[in-house]
PDB file of N, CA and C in Angstrom:
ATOM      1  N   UNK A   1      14.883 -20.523  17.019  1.00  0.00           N
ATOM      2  CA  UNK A   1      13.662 -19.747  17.084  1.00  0.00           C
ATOM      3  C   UNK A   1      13.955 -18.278  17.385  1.00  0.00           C
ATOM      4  N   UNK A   2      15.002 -17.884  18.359  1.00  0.00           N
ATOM      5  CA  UNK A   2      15.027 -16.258  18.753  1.00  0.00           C
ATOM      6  C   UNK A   2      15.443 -16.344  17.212  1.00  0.00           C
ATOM      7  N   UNK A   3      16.787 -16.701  16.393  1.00  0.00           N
ATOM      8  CA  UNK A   3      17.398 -15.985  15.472  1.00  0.00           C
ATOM      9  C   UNK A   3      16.319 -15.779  14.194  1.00  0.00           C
ATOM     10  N   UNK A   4      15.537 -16.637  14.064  1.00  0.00           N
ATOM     11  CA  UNK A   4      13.798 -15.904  13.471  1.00  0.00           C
ATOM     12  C   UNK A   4      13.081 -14.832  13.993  1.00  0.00           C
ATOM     13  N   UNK A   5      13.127 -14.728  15.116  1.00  0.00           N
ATOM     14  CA  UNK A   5      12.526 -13.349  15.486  1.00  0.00           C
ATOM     15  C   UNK A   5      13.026 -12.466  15.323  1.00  0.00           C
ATOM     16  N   UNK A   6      14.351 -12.449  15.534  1.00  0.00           N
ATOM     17  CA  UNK A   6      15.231 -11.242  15.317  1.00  0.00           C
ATOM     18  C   UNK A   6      15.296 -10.759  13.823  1.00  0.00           C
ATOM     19  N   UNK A   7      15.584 -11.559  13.054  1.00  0.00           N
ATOM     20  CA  UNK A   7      15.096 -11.580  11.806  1.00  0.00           C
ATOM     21  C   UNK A   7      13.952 -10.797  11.511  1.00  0.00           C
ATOM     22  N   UNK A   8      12.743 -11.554  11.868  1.00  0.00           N
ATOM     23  CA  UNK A   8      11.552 -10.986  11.895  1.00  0.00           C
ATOM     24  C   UNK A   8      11.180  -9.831  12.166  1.00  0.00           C
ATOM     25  N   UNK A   9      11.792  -9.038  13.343  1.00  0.00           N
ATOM     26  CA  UNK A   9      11.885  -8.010  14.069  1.00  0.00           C
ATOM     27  C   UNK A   9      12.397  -6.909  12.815  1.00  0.00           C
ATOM     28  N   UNK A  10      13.586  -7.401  12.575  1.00  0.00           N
ATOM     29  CA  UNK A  10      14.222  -6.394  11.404  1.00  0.00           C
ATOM     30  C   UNK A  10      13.666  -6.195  10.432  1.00  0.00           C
ATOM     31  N   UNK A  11      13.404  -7.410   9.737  1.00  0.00           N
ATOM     32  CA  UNK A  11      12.407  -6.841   8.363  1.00  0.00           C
ATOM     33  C   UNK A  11      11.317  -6.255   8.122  1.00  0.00           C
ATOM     34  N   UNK A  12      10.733  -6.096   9.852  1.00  0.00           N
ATOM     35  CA  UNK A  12       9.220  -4.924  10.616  1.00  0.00           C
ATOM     36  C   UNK A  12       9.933  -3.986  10.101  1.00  0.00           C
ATOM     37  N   UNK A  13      10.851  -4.069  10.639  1.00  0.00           N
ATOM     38  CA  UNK A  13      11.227  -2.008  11.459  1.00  0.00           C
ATOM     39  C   UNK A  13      12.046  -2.138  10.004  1.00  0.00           C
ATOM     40  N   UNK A  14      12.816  -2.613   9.120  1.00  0.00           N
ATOM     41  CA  UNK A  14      13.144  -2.115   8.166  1.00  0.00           C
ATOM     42  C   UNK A  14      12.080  -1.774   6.884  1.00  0.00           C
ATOM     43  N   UNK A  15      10.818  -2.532   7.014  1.00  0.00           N
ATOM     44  CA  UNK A  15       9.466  -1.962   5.929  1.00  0.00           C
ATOM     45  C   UNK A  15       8.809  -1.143   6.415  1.00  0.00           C
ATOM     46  N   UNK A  16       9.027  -0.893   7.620  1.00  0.00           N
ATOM     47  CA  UNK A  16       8.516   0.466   8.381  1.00  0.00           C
ATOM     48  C   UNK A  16       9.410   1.652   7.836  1.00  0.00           C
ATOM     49  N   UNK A  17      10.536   1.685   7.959  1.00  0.00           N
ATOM     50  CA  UNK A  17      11.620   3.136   7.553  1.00  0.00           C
ATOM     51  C   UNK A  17      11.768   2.902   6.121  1.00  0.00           C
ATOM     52  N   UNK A  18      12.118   1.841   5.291  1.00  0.00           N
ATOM     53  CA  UNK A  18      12.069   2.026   3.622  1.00  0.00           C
ATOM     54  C   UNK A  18      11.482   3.033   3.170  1.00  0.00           C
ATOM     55  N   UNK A  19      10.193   3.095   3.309  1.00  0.00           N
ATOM     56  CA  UNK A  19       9.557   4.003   2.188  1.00  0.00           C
ATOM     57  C   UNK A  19       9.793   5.653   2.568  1.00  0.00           C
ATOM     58  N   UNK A  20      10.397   5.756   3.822  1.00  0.00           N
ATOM     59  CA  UNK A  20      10.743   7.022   4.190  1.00  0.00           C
ATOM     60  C   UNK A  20      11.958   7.732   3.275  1.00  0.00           C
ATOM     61  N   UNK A  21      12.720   6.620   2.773  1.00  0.00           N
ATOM     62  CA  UNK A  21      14.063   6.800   1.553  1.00  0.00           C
ATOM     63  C   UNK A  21      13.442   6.898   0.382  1.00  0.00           C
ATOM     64  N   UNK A  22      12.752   6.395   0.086  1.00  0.00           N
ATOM     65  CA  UNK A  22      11.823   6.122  -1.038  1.00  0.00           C
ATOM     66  C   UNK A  22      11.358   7.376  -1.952  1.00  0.00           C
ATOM     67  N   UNK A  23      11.779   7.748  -2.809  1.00  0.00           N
ATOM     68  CA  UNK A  23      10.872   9.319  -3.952  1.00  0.00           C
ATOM     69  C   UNK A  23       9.733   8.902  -4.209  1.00  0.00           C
ATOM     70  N   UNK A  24       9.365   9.924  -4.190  1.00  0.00           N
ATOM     71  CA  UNK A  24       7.546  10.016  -4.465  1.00  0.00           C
ATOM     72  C   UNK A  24       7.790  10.539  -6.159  1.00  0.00           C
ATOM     73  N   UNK A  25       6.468  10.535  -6.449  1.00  0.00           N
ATOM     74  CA  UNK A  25       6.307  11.063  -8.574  1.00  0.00           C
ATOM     75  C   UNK A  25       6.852  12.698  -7.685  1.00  0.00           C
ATOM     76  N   UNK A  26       6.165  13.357  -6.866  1.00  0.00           N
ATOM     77  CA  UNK A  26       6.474  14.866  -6.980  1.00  0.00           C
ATOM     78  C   UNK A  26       8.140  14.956  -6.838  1.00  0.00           C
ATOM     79  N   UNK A  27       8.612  14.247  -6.085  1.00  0.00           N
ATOM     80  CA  UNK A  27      10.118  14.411  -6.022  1.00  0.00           C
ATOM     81  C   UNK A  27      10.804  13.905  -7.154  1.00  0.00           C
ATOM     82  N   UNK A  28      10.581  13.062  -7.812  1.00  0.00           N
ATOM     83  CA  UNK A  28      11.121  12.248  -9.480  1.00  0.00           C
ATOM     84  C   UNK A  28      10.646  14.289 -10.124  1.00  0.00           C
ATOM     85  N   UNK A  29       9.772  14.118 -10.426  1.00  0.00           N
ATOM     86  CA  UNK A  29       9.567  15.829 -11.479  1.00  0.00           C
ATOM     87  C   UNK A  29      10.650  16.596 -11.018  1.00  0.00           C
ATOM     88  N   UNK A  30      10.501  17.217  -9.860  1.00  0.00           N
ATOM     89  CA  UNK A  30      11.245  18.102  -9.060  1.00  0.00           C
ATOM     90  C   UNK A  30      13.013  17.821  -9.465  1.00  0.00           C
ATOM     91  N   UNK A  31      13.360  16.557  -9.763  1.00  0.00           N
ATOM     92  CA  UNK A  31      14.794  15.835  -9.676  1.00  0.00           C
ATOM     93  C   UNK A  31      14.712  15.704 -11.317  1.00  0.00           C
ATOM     94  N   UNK A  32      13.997  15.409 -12.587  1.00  0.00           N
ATOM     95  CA  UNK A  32      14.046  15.168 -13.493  1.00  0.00           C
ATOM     96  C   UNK A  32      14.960  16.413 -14.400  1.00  0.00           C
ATOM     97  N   UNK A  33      14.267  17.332 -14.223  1.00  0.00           N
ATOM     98  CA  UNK A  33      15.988  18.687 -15.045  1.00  0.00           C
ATOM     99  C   UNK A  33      17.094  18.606 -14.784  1.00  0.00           C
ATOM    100  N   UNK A  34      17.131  17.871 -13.583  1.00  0.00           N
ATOM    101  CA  UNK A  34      18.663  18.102 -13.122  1.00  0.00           C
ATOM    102  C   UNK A  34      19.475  16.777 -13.730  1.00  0.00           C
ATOM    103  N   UNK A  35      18.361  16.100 -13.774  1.00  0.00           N
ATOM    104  CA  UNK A  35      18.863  14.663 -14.048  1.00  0.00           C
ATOM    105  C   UNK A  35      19.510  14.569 -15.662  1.00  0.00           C
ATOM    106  N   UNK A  36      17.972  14.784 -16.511  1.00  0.00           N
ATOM    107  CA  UNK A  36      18.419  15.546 -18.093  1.00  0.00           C
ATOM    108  C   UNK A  36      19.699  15.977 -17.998  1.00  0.00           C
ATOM    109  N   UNK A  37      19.698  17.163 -17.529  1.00  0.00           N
ATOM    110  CA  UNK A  37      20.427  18.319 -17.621  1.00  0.00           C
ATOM    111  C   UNK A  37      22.389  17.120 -17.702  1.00  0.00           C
ATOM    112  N   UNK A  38      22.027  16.586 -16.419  1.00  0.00           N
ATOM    113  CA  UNK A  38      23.422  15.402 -15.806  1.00  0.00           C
ATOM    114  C   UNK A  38      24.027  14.710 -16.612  1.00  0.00           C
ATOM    115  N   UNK A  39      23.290  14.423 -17.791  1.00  0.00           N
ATOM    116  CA  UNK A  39      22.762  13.661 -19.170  1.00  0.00           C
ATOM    117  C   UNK A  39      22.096  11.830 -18.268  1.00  0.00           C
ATOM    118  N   UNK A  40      22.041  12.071 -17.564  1.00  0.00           N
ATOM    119  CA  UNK A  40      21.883  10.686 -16.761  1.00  0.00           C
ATOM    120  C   UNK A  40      20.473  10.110 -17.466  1.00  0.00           C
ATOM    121  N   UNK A  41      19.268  10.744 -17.975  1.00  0.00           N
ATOM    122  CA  UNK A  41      18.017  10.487 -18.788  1.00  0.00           C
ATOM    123  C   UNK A  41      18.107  11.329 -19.786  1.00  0.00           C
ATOM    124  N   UNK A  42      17.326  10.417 -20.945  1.00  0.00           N
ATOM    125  CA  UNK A  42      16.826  11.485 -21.798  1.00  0.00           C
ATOM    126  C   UNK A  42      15.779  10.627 -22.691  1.00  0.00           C
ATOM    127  N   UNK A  43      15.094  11.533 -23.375  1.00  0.00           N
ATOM    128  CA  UNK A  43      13.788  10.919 -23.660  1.00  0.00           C
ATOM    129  C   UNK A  43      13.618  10.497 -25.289  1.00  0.00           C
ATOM    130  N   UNK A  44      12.887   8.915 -25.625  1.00  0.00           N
ATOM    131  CA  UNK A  44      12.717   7.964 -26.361  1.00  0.00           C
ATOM    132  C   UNK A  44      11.717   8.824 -27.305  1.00  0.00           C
ATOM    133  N   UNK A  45      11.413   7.987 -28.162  1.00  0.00           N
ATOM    134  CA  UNK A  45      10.781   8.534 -29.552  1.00  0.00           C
ATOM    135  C   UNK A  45       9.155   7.645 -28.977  1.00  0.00           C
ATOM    136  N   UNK A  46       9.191   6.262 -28.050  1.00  0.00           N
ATOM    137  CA  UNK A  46       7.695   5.822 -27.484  1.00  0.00           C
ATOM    138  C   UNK A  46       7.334   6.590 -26.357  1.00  0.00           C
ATOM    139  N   UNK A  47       7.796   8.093 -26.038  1.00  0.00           N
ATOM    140  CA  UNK A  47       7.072   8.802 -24.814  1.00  0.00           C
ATOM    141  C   UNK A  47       7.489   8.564 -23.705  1.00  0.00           C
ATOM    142  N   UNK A  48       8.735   7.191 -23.456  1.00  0.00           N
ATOM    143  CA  UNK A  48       8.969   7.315 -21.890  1.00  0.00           C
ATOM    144  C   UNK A  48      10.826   7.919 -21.786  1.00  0.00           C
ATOM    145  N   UNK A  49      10.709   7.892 -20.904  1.00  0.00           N
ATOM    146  CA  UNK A  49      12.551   8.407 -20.520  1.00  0.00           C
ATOM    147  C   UNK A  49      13.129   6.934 -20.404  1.00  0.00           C
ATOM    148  N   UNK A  50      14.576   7.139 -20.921  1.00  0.00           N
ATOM    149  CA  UNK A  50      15.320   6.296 -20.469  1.00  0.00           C
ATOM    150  C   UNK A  50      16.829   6.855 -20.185  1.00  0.00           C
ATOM    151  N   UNK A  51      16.933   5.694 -19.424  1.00  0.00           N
ATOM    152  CA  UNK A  51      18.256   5.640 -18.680  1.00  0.00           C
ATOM    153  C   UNK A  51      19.126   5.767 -19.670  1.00  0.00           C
ATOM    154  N   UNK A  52      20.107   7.095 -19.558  1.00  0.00           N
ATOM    155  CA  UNK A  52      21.011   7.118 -21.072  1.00  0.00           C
ATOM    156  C   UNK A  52      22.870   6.614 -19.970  1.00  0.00           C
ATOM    157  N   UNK A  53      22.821   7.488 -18.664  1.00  0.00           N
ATOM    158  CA  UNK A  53      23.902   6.527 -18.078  1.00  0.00           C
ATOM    159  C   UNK A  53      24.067   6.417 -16.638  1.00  0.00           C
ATOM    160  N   UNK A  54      22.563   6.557 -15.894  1.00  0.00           N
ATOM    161  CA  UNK A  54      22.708   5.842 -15.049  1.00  0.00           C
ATOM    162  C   UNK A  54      22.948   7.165 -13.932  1.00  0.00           C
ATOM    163  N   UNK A  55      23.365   6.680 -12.585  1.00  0.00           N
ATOM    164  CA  UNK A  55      23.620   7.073 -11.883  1.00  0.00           C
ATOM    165  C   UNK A  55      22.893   8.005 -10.791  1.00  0.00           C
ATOM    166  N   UNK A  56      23.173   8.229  -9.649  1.00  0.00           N
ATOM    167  CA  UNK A  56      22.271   8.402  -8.941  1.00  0.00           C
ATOM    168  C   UNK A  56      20.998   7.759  -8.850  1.00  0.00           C
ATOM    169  N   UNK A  57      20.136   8.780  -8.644  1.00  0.00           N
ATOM    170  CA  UNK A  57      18.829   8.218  -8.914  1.00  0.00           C
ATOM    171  C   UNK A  57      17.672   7.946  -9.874  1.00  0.00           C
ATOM    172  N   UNK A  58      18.950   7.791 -11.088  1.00  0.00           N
ATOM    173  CA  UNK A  58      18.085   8.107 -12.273  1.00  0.00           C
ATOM    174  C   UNK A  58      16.942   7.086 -12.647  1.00  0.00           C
ATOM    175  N   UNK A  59      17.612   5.747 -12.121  1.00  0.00           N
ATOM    176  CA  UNK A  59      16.187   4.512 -12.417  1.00  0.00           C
ATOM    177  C   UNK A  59      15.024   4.947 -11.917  1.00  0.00           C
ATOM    178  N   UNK A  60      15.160   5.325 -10.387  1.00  0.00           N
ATOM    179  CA  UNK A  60      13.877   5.360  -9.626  1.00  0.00           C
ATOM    180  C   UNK A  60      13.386   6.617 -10.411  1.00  0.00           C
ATOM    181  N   UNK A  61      13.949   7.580 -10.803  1.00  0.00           N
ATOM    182  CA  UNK A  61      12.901   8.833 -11.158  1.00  0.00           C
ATOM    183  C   UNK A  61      12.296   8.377 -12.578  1.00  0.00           C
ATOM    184  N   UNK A  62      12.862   7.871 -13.662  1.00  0.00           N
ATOM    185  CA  UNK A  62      12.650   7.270 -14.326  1.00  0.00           C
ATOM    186  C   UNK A  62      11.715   5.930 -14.682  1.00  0.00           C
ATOM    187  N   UNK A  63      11.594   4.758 -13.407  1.00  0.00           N
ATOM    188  CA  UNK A  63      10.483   4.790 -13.158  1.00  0.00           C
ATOM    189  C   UNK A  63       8.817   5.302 -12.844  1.00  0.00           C
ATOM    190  N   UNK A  64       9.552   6.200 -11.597  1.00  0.00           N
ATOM    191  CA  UNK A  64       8.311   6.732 -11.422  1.00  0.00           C
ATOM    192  C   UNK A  64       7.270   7.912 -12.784  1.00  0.00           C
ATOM    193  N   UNK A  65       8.173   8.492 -12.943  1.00  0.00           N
ATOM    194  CA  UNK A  65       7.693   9.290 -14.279  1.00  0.00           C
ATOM    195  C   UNK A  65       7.380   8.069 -15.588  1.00  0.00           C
ATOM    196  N   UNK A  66       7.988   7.421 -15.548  1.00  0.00           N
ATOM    197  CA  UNK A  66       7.180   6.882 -17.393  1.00  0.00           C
ATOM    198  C   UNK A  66       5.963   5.995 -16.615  1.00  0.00           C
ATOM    199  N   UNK A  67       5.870   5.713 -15.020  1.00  0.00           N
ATOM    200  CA  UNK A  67       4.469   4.943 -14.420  1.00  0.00           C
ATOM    201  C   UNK A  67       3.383   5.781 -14.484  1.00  0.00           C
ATOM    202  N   UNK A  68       4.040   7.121 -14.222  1.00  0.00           N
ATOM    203  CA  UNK A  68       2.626   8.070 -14.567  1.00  0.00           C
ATOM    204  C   UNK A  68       2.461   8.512 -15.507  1.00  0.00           C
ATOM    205  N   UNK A  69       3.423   8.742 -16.618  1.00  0.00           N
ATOM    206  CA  UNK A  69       3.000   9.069 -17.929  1.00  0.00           C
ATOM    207  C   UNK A  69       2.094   7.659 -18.487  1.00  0.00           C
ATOM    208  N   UNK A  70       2.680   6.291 -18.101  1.00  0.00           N
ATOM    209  CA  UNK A  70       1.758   5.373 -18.509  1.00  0.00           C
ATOM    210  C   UNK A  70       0.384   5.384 -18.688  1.00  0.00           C
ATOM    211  N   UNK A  71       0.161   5.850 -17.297  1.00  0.00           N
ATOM    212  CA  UNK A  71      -1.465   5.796 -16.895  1.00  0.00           C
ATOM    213  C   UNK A  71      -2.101   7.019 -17.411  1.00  0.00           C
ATOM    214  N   UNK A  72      -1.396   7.775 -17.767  1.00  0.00           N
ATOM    215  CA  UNK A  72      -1.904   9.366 -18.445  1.00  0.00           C
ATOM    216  C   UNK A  72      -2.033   8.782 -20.218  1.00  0.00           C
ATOM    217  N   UNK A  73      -1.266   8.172 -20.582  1.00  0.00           N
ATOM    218  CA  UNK A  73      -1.279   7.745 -21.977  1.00  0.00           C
ATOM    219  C   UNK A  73      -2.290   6.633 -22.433  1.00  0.00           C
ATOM    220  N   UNK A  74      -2.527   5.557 -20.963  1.00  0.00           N
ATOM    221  CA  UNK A  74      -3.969   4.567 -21.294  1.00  0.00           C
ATOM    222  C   UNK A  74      -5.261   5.468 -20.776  1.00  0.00           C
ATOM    223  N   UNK A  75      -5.255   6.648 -20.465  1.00  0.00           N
ATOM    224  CA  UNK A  75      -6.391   7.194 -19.856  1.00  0.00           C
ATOM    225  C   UNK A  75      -6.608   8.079 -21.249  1.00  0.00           C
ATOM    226  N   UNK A  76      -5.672   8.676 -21.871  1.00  0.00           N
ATOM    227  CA  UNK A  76      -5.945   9.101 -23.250  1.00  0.00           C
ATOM    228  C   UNK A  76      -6.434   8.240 -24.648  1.00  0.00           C
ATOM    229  N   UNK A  77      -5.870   6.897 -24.342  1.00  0.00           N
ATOM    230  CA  UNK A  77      -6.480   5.979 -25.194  1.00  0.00           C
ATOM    231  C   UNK A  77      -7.550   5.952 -25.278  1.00  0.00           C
ATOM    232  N   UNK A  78      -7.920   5.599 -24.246  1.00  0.00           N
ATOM    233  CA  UNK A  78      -9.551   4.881 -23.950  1.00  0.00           C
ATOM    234  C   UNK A  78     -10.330   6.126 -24.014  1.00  0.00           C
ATOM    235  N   UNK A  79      -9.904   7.290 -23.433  1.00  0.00           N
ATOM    236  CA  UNK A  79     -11.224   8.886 -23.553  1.00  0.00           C
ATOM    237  C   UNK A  79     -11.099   8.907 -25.291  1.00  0.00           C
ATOM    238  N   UNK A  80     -10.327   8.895 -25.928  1.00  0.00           N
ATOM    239  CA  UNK A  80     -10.166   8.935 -27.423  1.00  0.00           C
ATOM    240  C   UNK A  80     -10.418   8.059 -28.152  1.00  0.00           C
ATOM    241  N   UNK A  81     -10.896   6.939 -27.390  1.00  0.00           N
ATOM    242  CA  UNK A  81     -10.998   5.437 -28.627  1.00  0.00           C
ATOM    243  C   UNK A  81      -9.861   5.106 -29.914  1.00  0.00           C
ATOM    244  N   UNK A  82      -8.365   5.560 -29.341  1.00  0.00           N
ATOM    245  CA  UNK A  82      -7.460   4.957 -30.156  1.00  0.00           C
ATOM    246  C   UNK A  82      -6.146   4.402 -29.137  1.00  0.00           C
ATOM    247  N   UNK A  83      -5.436   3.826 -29.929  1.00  0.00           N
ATOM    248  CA  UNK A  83      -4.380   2.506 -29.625  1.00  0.00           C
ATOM    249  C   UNK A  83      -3.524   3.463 -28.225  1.00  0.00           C
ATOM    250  N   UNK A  84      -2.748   2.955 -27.460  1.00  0.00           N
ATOM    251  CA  UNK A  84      -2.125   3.262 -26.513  1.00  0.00           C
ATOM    252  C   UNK A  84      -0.848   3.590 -27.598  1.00  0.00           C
ATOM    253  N   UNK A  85      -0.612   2.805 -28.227  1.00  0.00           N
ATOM    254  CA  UNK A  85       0.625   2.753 -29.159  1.00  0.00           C
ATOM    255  C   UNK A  85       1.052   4.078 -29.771  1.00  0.00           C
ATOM    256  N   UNK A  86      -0.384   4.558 -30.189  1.00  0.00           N
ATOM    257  CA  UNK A  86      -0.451   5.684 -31.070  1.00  0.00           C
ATOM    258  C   UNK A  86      -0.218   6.946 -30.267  1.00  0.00           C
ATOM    259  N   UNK A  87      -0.772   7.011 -29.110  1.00  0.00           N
ATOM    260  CA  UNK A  87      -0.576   7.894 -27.929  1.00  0.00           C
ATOM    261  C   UNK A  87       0.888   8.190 -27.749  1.00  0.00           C
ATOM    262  N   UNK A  88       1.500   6.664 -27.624  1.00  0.00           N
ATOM    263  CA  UNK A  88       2.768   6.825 -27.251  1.00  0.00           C
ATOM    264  C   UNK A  88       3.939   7.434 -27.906  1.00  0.00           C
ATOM    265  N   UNK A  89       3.619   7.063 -29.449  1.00  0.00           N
ATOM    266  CA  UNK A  89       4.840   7.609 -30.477  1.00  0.00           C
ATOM    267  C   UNK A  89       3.951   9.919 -30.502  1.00  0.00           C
ATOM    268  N   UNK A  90       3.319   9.926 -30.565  1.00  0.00           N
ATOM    269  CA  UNK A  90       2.401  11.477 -30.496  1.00  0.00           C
ATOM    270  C   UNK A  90       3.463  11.874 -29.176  1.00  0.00           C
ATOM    271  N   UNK A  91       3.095  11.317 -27.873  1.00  0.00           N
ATOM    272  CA  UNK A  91       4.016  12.033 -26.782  1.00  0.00           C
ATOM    273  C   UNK A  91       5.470  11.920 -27.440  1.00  0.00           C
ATOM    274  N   UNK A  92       6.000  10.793 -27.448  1.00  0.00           N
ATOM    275  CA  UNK A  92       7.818  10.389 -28.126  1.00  0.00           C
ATOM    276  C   UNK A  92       7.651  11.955 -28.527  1.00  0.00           C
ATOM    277  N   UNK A  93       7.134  11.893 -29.942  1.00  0.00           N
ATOM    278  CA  UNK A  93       7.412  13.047 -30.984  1.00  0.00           C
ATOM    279  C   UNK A  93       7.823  14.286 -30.186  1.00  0.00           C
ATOM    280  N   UNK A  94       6.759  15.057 -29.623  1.00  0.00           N
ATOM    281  CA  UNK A  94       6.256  15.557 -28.471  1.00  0.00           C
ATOM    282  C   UNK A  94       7.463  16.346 -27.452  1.00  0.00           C
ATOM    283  N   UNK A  95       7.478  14.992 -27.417  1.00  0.00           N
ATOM    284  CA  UNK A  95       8.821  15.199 -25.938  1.00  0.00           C
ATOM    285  C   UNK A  95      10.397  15.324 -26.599  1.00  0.00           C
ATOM    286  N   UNK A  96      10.175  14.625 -27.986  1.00  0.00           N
ATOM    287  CA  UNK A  96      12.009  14.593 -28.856  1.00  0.00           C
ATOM    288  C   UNK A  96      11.845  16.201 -28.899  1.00  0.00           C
ATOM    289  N   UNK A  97      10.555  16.906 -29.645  1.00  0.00           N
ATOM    290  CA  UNK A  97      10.772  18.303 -29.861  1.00  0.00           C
ATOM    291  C   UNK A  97      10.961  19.438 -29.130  1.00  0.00           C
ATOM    292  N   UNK A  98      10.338  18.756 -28.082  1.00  0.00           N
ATOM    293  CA  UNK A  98      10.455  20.083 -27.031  1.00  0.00           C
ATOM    294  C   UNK A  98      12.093  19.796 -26.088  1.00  0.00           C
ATOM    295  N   UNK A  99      12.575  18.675 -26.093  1.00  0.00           N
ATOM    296  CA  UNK A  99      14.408  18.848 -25.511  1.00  0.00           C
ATOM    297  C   UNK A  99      14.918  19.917 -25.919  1.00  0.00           C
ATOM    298  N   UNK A 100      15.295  20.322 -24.884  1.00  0.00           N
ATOM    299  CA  UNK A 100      16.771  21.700 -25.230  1.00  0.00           C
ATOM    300  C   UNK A 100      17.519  21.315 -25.915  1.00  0.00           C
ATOM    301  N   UNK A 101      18.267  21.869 -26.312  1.00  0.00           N
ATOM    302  CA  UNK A 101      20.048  21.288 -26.932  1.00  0.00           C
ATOM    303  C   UNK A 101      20.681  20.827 -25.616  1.00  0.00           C
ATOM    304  N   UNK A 102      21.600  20.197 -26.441  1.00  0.00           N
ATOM    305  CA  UNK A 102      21.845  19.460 -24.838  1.00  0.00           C
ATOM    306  C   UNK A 102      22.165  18.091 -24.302  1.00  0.00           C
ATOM    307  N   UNK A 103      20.862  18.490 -24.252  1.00  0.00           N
ATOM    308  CA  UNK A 103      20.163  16.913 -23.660  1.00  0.00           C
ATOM    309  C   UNK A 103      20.258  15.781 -24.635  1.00  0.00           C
ATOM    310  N   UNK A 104      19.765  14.439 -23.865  1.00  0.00           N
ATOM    311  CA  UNK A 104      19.936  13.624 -24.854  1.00  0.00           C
ATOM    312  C   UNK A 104      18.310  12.867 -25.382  1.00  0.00           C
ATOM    313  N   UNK A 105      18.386  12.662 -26.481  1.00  0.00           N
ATOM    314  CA  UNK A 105      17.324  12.024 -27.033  1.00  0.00           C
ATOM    315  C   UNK A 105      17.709  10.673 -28.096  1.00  0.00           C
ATOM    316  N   UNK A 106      16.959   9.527 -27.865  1.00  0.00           N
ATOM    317  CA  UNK A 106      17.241   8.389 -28.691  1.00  0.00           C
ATOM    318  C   UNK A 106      16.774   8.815 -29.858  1.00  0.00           C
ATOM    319  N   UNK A 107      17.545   7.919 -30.935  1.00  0.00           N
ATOM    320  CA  UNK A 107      17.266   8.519 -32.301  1.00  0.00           C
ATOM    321  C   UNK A 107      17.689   6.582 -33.181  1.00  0.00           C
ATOM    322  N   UNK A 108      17.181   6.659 -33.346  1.00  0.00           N
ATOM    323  CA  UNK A 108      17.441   4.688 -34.201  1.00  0.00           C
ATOM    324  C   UNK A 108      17.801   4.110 -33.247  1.00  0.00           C
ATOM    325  N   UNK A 109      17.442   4.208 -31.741  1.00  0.00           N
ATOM    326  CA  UNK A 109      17.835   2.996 -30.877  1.00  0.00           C
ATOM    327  C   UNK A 109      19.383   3.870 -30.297  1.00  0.00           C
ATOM    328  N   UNK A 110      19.726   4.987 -30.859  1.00  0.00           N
ATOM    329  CA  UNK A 110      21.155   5.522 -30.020  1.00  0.00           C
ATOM    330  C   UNK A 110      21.086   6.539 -29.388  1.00  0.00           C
ATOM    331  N   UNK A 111      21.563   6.842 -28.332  1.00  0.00           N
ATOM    332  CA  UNK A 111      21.608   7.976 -27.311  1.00  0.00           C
ATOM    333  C   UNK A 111      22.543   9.237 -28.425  1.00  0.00           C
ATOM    334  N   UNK A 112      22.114  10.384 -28.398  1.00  0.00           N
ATOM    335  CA  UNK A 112      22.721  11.760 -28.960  1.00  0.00           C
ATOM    336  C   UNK A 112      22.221  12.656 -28.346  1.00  0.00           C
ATOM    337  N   UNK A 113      23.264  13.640 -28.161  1.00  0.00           N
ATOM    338  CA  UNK A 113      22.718  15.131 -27.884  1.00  0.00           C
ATOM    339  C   UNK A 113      21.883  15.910 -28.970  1.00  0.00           C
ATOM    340  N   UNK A 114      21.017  16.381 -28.288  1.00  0.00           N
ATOM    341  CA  UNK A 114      20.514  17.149 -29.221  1.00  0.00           C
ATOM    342  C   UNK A 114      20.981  18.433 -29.480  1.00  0.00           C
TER     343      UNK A 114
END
C-alpha cells in the first residue's frame, strides 16, 4: 500500500510540473524558422509540415502548428461551404510557394530542397 502512494504521489507532482516543459502554439511559431531553416521540417503539398529529419523539437512544434492550421482550415471550410480537402491542397500550394530556397518541401511523396 505505501509503494502505491508513493507512486501516486509522483505521478501528482509529475502532472503538476509536465506541462511547465511543455511548448505552447506561440513557442512552436517562434521555434518554426529555425527549425525549417535546421532542415528538421518542411512543408507538404496538403498544408501541414512534416517531419523531414527529426530532431530536437521538431514533432512537438510540428504538431502543434498543423493542430492549429487544422482548425483554421475546418473553420474555412465550413465559412466557405467547400471540402476541408480543397482548403488543404490551396494552403499546400500556398505554403510550397512561399519556401525560401533552402528549405525543404515534399514533392511526389520526397523531401527536396527547394
Amino acid at each position: 500500500m505505501r509503494t502505491f502512494i508513493r507512486i501516486a504521489s509522483l505521478c501528482l507532482a509529475f502532472s503538476c510540473i509536465a506541462p511547465a516543459w511543455a511548448m505552447d502554439l506561440n513557442q512552436a511559431m517562434e521555434a518554426l524558422g529555425s527549425a525549417k531553416a535546421a532542415g528538421q521540417l518542411g512543408e507538404q503539398p496538403n498544408g501541414y509540415l512534416g517531419i523531414v529529419s527529426g530532431g530536437g523539437q521538431a514533432k512537438e512544434i510540428a504538431t502543434l502548428i498543423n493542430n492549429a492550421r487544422r482548425a483554421e482550415y475546418k473553420r474555412l471550410a465550413q465559412q466557405n461551404g467547400i471540402q476541408l480537402g480543397d482548403v488543404e491542397a490551396i494552403a499546400g500550394k500556398k505554403a510550397l510557394d512561399k519556401t525560401p530556397s533552402g528549405q525543404y518541401i515534399q514533392l511526389n511523396g520526397k523531401w527536396i530542397r527547394k
